[in-house]
PDB file of N, CA and C in Angstrom:
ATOM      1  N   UNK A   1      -6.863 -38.974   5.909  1.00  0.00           N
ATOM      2  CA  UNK A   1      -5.856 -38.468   4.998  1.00  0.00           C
ATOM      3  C   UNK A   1      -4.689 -37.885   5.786  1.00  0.00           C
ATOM      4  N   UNK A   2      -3.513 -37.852   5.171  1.00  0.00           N
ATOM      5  CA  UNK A   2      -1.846 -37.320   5.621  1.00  0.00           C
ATOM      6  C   UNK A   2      -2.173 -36.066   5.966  1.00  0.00           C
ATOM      7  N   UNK A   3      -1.907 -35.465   6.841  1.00  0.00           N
ATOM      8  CA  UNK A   3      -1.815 -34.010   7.440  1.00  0.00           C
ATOM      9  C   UNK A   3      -0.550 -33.484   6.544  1.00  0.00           C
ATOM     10  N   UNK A   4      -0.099 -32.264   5.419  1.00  0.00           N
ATOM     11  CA  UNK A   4       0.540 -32.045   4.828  1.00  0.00           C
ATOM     12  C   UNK A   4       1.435 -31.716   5.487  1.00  0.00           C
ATOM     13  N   UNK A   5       1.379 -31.059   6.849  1.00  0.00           N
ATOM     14  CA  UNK A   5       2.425 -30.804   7.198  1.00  0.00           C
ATOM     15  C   UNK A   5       3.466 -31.791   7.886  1.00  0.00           C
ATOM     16  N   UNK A   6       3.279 -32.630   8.105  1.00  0.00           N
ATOM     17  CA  UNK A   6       3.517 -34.154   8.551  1.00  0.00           C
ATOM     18  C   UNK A   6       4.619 -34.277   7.050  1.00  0.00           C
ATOM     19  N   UNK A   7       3.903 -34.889   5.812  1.00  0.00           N
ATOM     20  CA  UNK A   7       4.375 -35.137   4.584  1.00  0.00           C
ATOM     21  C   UNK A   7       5.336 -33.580   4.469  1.00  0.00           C
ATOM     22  N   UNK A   8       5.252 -32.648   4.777  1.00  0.00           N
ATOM     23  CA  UNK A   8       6.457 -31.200   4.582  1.00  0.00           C
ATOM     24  C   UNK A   8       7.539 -31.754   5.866  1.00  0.00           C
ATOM     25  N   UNK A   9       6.893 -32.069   6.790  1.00  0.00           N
ATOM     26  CA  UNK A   9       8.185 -32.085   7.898  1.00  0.00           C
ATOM     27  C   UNK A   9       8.630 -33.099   7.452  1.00  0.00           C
ATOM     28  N   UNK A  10       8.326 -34.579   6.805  1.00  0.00           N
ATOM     29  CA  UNK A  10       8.989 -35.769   6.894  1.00  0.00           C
ATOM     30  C   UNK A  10      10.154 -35.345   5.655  1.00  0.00           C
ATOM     31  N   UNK A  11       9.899 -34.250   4.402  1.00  0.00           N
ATOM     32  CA  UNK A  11      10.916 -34.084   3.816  1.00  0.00           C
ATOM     33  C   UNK A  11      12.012 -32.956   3.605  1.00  0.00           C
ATOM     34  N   UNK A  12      11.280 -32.563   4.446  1.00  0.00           N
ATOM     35  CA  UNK A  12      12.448 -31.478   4.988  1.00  0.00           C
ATOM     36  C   UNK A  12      13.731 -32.061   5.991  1.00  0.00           C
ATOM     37  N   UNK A  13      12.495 -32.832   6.639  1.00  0.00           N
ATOM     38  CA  UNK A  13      14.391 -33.436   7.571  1.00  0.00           C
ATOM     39  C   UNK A  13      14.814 -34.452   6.970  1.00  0.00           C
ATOM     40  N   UNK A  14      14.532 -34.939   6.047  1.00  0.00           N
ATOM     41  CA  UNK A  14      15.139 -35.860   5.225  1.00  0.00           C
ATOM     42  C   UNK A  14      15.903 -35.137   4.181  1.00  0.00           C
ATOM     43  N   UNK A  15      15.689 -34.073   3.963  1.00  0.00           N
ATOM     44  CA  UNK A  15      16.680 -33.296   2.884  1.00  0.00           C
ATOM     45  C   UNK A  15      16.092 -33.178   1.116  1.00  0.00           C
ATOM     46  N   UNK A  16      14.907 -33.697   1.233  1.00  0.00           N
ATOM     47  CA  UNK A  16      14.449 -34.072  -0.203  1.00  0.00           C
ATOM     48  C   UNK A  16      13.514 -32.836  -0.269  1.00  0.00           C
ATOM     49  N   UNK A  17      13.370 -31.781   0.111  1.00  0.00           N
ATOM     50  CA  UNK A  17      12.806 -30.539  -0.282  1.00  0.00           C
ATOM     51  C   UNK A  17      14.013 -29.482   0.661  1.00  0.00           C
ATOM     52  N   UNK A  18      13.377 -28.263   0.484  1.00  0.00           N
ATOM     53  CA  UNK A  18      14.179 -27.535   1.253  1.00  0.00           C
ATOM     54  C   UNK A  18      13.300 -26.409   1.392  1.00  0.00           C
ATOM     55  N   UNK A  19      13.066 -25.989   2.724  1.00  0.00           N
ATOM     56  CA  UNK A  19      12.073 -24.644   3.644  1.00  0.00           C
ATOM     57  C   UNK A  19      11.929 -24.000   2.961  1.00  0.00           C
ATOM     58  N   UNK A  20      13.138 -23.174   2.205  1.00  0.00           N
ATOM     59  CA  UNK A  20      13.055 -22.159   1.603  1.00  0.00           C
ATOM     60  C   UNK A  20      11.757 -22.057   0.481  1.00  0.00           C
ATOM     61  N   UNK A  21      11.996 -23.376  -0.899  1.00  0.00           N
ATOM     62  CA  UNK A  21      11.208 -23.556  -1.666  1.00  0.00           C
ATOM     63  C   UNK A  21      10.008 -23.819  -1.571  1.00  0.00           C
ATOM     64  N   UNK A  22      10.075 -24.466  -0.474  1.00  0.00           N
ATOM     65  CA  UNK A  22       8.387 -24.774  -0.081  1.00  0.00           C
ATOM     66  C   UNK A  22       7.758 -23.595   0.143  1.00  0.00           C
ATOM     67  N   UNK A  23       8.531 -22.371   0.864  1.00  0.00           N
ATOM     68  CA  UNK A  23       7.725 -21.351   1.574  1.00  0.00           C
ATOM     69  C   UNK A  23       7.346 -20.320   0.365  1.00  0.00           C
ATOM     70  N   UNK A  24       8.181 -20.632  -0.752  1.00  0.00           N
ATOM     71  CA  UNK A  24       8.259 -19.520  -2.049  1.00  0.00           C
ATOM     72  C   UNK A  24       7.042 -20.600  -2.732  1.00  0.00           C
ATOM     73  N   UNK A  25       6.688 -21.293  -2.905  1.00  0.00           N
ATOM     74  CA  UNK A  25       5.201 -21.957  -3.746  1.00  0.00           C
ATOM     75  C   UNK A  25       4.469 -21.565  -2.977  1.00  0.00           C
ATOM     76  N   UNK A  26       4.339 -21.872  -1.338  1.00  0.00           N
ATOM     77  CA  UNK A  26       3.440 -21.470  -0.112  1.00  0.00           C
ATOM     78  C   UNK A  26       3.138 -20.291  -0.476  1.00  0.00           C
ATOM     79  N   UNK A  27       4.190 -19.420  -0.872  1.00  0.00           N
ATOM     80  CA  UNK A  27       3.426 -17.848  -0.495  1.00  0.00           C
ATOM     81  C   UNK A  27       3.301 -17.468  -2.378  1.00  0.00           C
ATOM     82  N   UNK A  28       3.082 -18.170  -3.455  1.00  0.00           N
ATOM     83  CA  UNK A  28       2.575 -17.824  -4.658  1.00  0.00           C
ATOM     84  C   UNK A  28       1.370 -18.487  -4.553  1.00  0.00           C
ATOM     85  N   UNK A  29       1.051 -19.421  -3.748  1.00  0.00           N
ATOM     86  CA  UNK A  29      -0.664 -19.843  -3.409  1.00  0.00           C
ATOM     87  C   UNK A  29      -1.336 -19.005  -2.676  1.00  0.00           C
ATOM     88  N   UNK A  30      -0.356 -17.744  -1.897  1.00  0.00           N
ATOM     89  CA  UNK A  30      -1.865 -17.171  -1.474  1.00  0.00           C
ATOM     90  C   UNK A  30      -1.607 -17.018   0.222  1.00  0.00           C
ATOM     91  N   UNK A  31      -0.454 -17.799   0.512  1.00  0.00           N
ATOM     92  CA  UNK A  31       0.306 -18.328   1.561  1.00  0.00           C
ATOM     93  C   UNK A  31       0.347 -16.632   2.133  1.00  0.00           C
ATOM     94  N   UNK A  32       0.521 -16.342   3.882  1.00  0.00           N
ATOM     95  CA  UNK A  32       0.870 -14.752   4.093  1.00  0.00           C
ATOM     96  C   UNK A  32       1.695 -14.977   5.508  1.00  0.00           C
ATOM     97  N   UNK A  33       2.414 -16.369   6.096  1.00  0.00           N
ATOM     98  CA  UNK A  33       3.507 -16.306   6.777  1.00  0.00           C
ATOM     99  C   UNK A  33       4.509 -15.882   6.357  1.00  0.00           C
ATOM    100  N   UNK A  34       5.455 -15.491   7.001  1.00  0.00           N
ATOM    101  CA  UNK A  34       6.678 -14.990   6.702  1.00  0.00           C
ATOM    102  C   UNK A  34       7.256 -16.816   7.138  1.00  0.00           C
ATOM    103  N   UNK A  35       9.079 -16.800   6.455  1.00  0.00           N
ATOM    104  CA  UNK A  35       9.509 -18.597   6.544  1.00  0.00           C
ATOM    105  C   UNK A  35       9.557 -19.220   7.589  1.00  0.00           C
ATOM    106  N   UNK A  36       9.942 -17.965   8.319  1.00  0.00           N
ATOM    107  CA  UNK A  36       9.980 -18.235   9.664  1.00  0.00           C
ATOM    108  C   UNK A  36       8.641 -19.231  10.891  1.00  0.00           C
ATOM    109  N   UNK A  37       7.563 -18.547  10.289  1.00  0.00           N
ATOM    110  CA  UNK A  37       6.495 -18.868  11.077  1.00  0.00           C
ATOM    111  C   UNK A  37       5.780 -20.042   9.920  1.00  0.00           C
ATOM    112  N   UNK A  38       5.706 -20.304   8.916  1.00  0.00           N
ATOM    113  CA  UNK A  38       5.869 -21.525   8.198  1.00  0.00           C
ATOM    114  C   UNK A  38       6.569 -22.692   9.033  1.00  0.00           C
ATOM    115  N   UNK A  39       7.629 -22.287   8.651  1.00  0.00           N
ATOM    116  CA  UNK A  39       8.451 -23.513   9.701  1.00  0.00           C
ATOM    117  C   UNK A  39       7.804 -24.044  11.003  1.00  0.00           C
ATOM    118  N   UNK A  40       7.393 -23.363  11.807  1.00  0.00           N
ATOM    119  CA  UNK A  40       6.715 -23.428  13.081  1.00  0.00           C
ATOM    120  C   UNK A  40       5.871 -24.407  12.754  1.00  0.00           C
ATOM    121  N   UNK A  41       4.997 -23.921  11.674  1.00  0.00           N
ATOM    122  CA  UNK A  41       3.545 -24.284  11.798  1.00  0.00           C
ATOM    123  C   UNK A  41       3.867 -25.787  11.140  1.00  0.00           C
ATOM    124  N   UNK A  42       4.891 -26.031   9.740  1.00  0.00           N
ATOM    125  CA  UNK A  42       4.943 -27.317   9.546  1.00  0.00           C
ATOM    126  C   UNK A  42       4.994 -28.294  10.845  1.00  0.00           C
ATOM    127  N   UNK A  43       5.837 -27.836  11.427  1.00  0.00           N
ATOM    128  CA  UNK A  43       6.147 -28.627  12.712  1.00  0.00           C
ATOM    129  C   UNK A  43       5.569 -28.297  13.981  1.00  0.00           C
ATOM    130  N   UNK A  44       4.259 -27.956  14.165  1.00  0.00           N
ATOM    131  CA  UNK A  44       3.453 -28.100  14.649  1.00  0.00           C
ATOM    132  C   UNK A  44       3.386 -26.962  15.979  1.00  0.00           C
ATOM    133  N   UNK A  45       3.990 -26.258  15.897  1.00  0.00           N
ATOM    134  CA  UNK A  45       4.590 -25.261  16.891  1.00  0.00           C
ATOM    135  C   UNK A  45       3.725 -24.132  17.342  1.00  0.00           C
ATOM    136  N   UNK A  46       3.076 -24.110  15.846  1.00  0.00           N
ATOM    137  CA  UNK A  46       2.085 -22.738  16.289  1.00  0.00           C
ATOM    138  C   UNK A  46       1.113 -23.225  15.008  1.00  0.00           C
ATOM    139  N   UNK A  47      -0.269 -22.666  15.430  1.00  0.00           N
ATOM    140  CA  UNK A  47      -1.597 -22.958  14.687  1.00  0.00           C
ATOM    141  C   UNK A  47      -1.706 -21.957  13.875  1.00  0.00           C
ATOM    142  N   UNK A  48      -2.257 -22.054  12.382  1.00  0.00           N
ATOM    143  CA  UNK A  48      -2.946 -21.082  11.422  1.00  0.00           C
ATOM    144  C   UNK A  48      -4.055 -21.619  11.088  1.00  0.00           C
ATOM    145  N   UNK A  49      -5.325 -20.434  10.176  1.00  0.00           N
ATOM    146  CA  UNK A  49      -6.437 -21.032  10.045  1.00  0.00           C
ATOM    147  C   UNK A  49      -6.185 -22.345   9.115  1.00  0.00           C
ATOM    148  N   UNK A  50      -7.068 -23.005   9.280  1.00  0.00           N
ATOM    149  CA  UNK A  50      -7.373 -24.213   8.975  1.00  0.00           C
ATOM    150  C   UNK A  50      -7.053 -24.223   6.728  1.00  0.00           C
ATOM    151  N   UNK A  51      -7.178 -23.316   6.531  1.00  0.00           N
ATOM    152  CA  UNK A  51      -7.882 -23.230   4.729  1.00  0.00           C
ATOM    153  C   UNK A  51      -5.917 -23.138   4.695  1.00  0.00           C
ATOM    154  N   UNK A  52      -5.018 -22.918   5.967  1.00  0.00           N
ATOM    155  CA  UNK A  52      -3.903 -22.715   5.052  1.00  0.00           C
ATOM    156  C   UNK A  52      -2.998 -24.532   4.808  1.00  0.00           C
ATOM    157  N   UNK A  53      -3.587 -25.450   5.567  1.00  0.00           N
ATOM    158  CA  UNK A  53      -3.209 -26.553   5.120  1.00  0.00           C
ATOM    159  C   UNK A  53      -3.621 -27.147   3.147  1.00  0.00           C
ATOM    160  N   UNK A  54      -4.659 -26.745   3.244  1.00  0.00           N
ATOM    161  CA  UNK A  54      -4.471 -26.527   2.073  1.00  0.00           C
ATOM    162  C   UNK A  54      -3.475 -26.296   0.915  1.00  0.00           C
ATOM    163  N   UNK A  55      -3.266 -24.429   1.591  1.00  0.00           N
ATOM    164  CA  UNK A  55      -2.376 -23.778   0.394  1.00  0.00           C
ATOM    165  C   UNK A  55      -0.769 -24.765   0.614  1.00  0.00           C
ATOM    166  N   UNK A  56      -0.855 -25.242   1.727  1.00  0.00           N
ATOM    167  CA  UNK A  56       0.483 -25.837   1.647  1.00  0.00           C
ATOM    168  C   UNK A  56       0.863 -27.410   1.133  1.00  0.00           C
ATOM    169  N   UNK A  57      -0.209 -27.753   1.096  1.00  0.00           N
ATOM    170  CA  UNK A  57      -0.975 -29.016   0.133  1.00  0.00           C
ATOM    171  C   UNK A  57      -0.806 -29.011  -1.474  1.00  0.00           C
ATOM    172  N   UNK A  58      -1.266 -27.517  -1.772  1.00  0.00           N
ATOM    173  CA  UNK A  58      -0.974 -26.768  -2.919  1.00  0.00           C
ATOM    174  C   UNK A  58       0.536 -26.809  -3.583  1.00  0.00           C
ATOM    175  N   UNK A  59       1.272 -26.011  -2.550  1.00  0.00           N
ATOM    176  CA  UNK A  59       2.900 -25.518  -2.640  1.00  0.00           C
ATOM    177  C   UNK A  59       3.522 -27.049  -2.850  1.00  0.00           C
ATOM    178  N   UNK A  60       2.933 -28.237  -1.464  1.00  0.00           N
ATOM    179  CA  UNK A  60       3.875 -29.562  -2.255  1.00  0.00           C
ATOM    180  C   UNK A  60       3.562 -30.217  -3.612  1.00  0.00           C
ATOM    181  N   UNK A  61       2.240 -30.083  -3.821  1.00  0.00           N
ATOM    182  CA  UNK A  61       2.201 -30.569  -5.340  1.00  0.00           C
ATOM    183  C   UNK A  61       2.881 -29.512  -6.262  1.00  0.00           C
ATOM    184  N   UNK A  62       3.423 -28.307  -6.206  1.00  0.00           N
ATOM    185  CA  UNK A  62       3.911 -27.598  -7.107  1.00  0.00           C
ATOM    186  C   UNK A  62       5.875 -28.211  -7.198  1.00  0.00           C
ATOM    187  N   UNK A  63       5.808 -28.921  -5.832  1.00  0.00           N
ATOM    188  CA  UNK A  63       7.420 -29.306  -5.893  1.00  0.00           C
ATOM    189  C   UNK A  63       7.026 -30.675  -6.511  1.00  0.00           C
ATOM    190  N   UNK A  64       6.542 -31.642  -6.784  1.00  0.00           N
ATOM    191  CA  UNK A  64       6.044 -32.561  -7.564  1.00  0.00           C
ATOM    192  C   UNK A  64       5.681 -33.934  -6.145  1.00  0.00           C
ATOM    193  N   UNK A  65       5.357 -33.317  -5.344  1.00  0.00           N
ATOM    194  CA  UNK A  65       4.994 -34.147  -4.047  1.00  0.00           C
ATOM    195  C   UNK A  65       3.141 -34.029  -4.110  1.00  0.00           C
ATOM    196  N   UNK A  66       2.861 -35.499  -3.648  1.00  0.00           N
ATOM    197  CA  UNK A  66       1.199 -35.264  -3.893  1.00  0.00           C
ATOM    198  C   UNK A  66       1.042 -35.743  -2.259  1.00  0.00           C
ATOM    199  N   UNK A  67       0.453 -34.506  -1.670  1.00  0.00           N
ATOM    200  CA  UNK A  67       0.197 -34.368  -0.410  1.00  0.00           C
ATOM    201  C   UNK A  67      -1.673 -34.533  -0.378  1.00  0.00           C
ATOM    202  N   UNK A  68      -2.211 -35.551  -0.037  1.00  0.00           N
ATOM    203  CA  UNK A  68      -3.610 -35.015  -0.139  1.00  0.00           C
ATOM    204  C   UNK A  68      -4.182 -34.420   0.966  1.00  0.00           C
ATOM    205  N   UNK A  69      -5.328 -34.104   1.426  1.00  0.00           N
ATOM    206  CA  UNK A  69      -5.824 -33.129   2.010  1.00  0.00           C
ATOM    207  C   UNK A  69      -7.037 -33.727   2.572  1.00  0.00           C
TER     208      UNK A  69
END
């Protein structure tokens, strides 16, 4: 299966989501980065536990993107 953050980075630099929104669903799932360190982690920069690919799995289906897991 797609690593979500893969499917978050491919539309963020494409312009068809935007950081901000993603990180505001991210953090109503439960999400506890600040945007900053989100960003990182979409793009592979720095590691979080494992259960938060998930919540961010979560946050793209709330933008109407089906990220599976």
């Amino acid at each position: 299966m797609e690593d979500p953050r893969r499917t978050a980075r491919t539309l963020i630099q494409h312009g068809t989501i935007d950081l901000e929104d993603l990180w505001i669903r991210y953090w109503s799932h439960g999400g506890n980065a600040p945007v900053f360190e989100l960003d990182a982690y979409v793009f592979e920069i720095q590691e979080r536990h494992p259960f938060e690919l998930r919540i961010l799995s979560w946050a793209l289906e709330d933008l109407g993107i089906d990220a599976p897991l």
